[in-house]
Protein backbone atom coordinates (compact mmCIF):
# COMPACT_ATOMS: atom_id res chain seq x y z
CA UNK A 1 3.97 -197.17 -118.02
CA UNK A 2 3.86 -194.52 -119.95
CA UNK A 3 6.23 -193.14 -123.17
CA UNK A 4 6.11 -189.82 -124.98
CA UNK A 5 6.45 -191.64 -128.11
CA UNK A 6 7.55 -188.96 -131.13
CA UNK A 7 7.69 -189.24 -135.35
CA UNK A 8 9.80 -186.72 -136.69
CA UNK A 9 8.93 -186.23 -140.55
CA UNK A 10 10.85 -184.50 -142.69
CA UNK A 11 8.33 -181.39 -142.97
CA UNK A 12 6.63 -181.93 -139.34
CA UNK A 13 6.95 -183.80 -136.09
CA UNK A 14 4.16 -185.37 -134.56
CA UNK A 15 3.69 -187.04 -130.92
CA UNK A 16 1.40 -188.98 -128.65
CA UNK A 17 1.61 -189.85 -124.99
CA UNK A 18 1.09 -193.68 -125.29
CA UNK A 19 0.82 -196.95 -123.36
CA UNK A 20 1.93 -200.76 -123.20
CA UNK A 21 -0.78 -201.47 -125.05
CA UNK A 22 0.03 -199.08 -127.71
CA UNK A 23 -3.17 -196.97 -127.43
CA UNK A 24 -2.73 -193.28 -127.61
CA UNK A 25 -3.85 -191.11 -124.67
CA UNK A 26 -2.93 -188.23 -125.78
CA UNK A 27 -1.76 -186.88 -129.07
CA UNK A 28 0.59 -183.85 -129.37
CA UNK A 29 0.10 -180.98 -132.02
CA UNK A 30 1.48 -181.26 -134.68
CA UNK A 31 4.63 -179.02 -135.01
CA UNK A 32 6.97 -177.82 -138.07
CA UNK A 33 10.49 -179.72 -138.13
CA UNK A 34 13.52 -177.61 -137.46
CA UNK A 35 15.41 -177.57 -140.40
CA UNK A 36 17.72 -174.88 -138.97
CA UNK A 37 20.27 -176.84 -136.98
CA UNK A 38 21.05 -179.78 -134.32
CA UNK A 39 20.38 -177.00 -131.47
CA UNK A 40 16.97 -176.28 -132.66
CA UNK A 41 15.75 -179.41 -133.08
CA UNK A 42 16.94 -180.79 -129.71
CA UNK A 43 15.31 -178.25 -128.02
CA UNK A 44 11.60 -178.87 -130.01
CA UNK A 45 12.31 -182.32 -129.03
CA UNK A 46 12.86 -181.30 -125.19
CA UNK A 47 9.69 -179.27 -125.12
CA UNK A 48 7.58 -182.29 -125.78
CA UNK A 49 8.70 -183.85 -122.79
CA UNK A 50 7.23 -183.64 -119.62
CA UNK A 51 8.95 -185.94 -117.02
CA UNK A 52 5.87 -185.83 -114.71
CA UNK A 53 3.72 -187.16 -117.53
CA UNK A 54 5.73 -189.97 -118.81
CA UNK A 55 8.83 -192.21 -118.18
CA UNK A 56 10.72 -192.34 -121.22
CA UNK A 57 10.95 -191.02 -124.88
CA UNK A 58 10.58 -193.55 -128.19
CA UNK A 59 11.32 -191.67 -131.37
CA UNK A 60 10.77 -192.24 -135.19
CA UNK A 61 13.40 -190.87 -137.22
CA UNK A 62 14.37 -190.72 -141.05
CA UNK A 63 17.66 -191.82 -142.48
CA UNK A 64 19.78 -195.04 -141.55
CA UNK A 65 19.69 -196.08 -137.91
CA UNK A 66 21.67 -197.55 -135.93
CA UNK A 67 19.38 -197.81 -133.07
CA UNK A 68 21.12 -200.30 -130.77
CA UNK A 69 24.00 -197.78 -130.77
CA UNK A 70 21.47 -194.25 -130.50
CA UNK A 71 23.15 -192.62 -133.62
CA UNK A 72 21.80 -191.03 -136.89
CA UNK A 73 24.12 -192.79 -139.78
CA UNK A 74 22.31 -190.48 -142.15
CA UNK A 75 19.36 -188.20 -141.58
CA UNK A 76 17.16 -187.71 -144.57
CA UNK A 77 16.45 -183.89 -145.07
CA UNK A 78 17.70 -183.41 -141.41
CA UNK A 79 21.01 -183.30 -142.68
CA UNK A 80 22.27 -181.90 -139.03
CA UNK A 81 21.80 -184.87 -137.32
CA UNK A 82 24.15 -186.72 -139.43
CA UNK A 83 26.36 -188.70 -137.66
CA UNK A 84 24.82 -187.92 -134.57
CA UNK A 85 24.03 -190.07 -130.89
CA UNK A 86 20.36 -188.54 -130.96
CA UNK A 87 20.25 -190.94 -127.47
CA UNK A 88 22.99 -189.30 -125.64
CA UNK A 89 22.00 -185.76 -126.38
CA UNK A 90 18.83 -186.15 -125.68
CA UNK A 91 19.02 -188.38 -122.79
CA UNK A 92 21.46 -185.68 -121.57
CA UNK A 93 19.27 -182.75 -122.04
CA UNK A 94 15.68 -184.70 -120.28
CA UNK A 95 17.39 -187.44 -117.99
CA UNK A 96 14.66 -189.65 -120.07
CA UNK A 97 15.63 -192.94 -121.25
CA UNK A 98 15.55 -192.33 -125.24
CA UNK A 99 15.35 -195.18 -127.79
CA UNK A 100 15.35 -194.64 -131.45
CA UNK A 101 14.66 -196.48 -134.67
CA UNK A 102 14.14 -195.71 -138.77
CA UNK A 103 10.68 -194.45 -139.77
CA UNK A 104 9.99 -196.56 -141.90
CA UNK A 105 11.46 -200.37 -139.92
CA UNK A 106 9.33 -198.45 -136.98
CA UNK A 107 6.36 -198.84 -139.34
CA UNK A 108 7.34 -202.17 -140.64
CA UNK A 109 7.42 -203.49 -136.54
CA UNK A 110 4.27 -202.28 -136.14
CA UNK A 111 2.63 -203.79 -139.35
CA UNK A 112 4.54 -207.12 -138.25
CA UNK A 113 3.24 -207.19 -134.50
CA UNK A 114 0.12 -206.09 -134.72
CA UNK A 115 -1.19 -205.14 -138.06
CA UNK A 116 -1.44 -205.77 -141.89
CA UNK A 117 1.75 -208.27 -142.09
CA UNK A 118 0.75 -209.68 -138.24
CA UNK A 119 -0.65 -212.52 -140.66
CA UNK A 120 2.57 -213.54 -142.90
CA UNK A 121 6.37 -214.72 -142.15
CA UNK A 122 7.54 -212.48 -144.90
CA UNK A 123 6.88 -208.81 -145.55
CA UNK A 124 7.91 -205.58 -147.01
CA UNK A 125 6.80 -202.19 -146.19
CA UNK A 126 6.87 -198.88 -148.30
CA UNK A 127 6.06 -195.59 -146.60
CA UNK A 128 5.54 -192.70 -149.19
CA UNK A 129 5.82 -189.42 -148.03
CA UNK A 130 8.30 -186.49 -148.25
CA UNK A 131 11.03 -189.75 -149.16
CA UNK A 132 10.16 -193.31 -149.55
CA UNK A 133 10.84 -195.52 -146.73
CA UNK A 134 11.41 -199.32 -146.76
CA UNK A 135 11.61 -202.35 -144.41
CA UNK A 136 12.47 -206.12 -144.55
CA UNK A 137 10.29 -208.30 -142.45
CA UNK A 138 12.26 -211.93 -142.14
CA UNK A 139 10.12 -214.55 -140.26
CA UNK A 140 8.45 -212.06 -138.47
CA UNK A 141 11.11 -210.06 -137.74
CA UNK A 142 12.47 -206.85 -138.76
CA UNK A 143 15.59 -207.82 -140.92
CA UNK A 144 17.87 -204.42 -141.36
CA UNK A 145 21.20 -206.09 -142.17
CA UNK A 146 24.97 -205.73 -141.95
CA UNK A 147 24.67 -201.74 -142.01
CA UNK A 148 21.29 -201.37 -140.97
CA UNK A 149 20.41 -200.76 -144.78
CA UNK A 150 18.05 -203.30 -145.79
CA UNK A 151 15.06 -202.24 -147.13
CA UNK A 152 16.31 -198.53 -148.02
CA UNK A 153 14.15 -198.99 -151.67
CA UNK A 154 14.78 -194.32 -151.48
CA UNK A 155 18.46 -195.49 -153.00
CA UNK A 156 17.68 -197.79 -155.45
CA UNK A 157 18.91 -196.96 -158.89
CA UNK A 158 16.18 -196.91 -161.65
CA UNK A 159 17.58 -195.88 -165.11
CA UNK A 160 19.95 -192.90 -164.49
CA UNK A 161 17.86 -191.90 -161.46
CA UNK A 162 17.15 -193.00 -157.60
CA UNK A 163 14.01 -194.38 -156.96
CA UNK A 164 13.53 -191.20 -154.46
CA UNK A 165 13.03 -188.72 -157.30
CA UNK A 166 10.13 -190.79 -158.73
CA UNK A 167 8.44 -191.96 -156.13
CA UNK A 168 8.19 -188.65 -153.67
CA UNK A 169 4.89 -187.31 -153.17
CA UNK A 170 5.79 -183.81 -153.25
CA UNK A 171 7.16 -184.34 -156.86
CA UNK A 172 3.87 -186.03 -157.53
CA UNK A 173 1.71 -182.76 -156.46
CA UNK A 174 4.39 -180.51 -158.22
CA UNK A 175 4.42 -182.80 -161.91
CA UNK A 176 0.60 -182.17 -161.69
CA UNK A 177 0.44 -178.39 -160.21
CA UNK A 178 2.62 -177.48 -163.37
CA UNK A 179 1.07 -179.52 -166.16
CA UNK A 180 -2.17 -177.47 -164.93
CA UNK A 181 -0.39 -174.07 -164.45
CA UNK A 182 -1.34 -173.99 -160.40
CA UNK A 183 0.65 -172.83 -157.67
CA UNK A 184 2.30 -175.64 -156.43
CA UNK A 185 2.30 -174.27 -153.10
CA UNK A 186 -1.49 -174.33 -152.95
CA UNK A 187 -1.54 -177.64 -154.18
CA UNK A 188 -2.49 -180.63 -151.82
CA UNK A 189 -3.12 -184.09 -152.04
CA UNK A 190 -6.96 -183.71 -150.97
CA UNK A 191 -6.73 -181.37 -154.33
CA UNK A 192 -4.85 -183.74 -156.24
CA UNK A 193 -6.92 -186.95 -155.10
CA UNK A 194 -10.05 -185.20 -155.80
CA UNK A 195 -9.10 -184.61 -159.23
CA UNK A 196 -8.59 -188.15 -159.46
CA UNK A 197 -11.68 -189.10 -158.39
CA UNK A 198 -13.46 -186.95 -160.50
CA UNK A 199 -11.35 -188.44 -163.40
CA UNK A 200 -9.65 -185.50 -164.74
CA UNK A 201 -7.02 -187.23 -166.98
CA UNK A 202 -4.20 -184.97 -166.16
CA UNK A 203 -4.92 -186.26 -162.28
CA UNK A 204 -5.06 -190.10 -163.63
CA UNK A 205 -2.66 -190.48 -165.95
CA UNK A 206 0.16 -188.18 -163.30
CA UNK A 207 -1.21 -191.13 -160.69
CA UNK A 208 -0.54 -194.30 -162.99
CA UNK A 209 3.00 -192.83 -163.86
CA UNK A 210 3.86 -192.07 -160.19
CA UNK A 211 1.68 -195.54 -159.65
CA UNK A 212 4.16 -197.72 -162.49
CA UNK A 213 7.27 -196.67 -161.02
CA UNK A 214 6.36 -198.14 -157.64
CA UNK A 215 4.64 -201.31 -158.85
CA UNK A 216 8.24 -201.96 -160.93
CA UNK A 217 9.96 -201.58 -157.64
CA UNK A 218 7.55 -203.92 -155.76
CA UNK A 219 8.34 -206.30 -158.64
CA UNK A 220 11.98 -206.15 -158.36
CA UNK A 221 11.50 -206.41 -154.14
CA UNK A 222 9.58 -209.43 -155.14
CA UNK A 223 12.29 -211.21 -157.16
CA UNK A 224 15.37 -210.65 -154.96
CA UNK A 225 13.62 -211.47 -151.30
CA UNK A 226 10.05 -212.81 -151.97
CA UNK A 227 7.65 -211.30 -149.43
CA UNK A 228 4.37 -212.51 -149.27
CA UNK A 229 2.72 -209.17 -148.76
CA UNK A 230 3.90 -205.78 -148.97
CA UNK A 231 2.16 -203.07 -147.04
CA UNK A 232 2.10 -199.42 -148.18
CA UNK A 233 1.76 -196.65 -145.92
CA UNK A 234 2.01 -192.70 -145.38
CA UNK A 235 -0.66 -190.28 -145.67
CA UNK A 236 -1.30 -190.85 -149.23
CA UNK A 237 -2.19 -194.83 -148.30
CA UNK A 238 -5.55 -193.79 -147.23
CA UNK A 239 -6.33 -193.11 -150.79
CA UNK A 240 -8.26 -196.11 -152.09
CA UNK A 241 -7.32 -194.93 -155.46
CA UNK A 242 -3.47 -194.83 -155.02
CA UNK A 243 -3.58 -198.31 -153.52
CA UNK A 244 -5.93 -199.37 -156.76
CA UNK A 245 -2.97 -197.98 -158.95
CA UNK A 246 -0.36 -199.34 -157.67
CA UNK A 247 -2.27 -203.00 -158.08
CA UNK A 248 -3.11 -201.85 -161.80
CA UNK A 249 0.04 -200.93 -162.60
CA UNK A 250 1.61 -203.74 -161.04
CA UNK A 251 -0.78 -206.45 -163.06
CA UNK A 252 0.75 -204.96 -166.25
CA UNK A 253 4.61 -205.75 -165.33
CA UNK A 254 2.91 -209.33 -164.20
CA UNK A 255 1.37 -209.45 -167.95
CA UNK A 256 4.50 -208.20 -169.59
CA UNK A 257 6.60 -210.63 -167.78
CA UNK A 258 7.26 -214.02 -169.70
CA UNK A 259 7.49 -216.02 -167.05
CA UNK A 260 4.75 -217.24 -164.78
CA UNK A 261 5.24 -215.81 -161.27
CA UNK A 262 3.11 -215.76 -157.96
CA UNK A 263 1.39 -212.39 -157.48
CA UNK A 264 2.19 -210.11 -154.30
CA UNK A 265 -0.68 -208.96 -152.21
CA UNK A 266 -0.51 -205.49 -152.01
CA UNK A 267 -2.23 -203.63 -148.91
CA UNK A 268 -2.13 -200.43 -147.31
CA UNK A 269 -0.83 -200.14 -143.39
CA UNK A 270 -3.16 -201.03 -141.21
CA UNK A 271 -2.00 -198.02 -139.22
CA UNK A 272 -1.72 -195.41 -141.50
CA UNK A 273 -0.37 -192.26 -140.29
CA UNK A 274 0.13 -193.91 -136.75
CA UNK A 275 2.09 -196.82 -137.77
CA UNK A 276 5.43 -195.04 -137.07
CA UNK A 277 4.83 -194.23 -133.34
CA UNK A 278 3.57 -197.79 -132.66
CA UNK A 279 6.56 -199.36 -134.35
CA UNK A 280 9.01 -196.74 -132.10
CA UNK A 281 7.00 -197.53 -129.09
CA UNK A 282 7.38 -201.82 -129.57
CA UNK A 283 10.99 -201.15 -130.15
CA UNK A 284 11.35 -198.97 -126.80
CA UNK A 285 9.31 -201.73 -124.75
CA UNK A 286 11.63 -204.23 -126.57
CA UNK A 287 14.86 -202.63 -125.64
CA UNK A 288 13.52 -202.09 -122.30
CA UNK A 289 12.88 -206.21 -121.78
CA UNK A 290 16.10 -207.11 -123.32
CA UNK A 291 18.20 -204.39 -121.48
């Protein structure tokens, strides 16, 4: 069998014709995410799908999900889709059968199955991208709670801020674009990350304060539910540096704590950039065998 499986980000949508065995046979191109309205986007969703191709459609979404039911609770930047059944339109529009889950639990399912938590009973995953994403893995499963809310770390209150407005990449290329007069529209994280590497302290010390607001959040994740490992992902996880940081910075709250705790593994996504249409592809299959 196979499923158009699709990630919608909140600056581009990606997709990949894929199989049981969750290897890709074919990967869409990359497209820009409507940010126009509902009508737009459900007809750059359509035009992925070719019914002769594949037999169903497994989608990646941000916001809260309620994916048993099909509807966008809230949508992230896609602030149309609010409060929308995302399964009954599209199912309507492609005669496809449509299943749809968080980015970020998608992720965390495919970390848990197959991947860098495939190893541990309890785990937590962090996607970093144009939001941060979180899920709860509970004895190898993907916990999501009353309201499907668990693991939504983007709300989390941290001084008189949410932990989204410190721990967005885009902020992180903007903080550094402006403390070095550049355009912050030609600024990139292979720009960014090279300054890094080259150890330009503007790059380093923007990286260690982006770096210490995560590693205080991992700490707090660590006191109130205990995972084992947490796994980070996005784009930006393929940077050996940013993982390094986020360790660093997270031995320094272990130091400054005065209590004696057990240290979290930290490791990036096995998956990387792919983790989100493996995790919506498990939880089609799954939905499909428990139908």
């Amino acid at each position: 069998m196979k499923i158009l499986v699709i990630d919608v980000g909140g600056t581009f949508i990606k997709s990949a014709v894929m199989n049981e065995r969750a290897e890709i046979l074919r990967r869409g191109e990359k497209i820009p995410t409507p940010m126009t309205n509902r009508a737009d986007f459900f007809k750059t969703i359509a035009g992925l799908y070719n019914p002769a191709e594949v037999e169903g459609i497994a989608m990646s979404l941000p916001g809260i999900i309620d994916a048993d039911k099909g509807i966008c609770i809230t949508s992230g930047a896609l602030e149309y889709n609010c409060g929308c059944n995302v399964v009954e339109e599209l199912q309507k529009i492609t005669g496809a059968k449509v299943t749809i889950e968080n980015d970020a639990k998608c992720a965390a399912l495919a970390e848990a199955r197959i991947g860098a938590l495939a190893d541990v009973a309890d785990g937590f995953v962090m996607i970093f991208g144009t939001s941060i994403g979180g899920a709860f893995i509970k004895n190898h499963e993907l916990h999501k709670g009353k309201h499907n809310l668990a693991g939504e770390v983007c709300f989390s209150v941290v001084g008189d801020k949410i932990f989204h407005e410190l721990g967005n990449v885009p902020d992180l290329l903007k903080g550094y674009a402006q403390i070095k007069n550049l355009s912050t529209e030609n600024m990139s994280g292979e720009k960014f990350f090279q300054a890094v590497a080259e150890n330009e302290n503007d790059a380093v010390d923007c990286l260690n304060k982006f770096a210490r607001h995560i590693a205080n959040q991992i700490f707090n994740i660590q006191v109130i539910v205990d995972p084992e490992k947490v796994a980070i992902g996005g784009g930006i996880s393929a940077q050996e540096s940013f993982i390094n940081a986020i360790r660093a910075n997270l031995e320094i709250v272990y130091e400054n704590c005065p209590f004696d705790l057990p240290h979290v593994e930290i490791v990036p996504c096995k998956f990387r950039n792919d983790a989100n249409l493996i995790g919506a592809l498990l939880r089609h299959f799954f939905l499909e065998r428990n139908a």
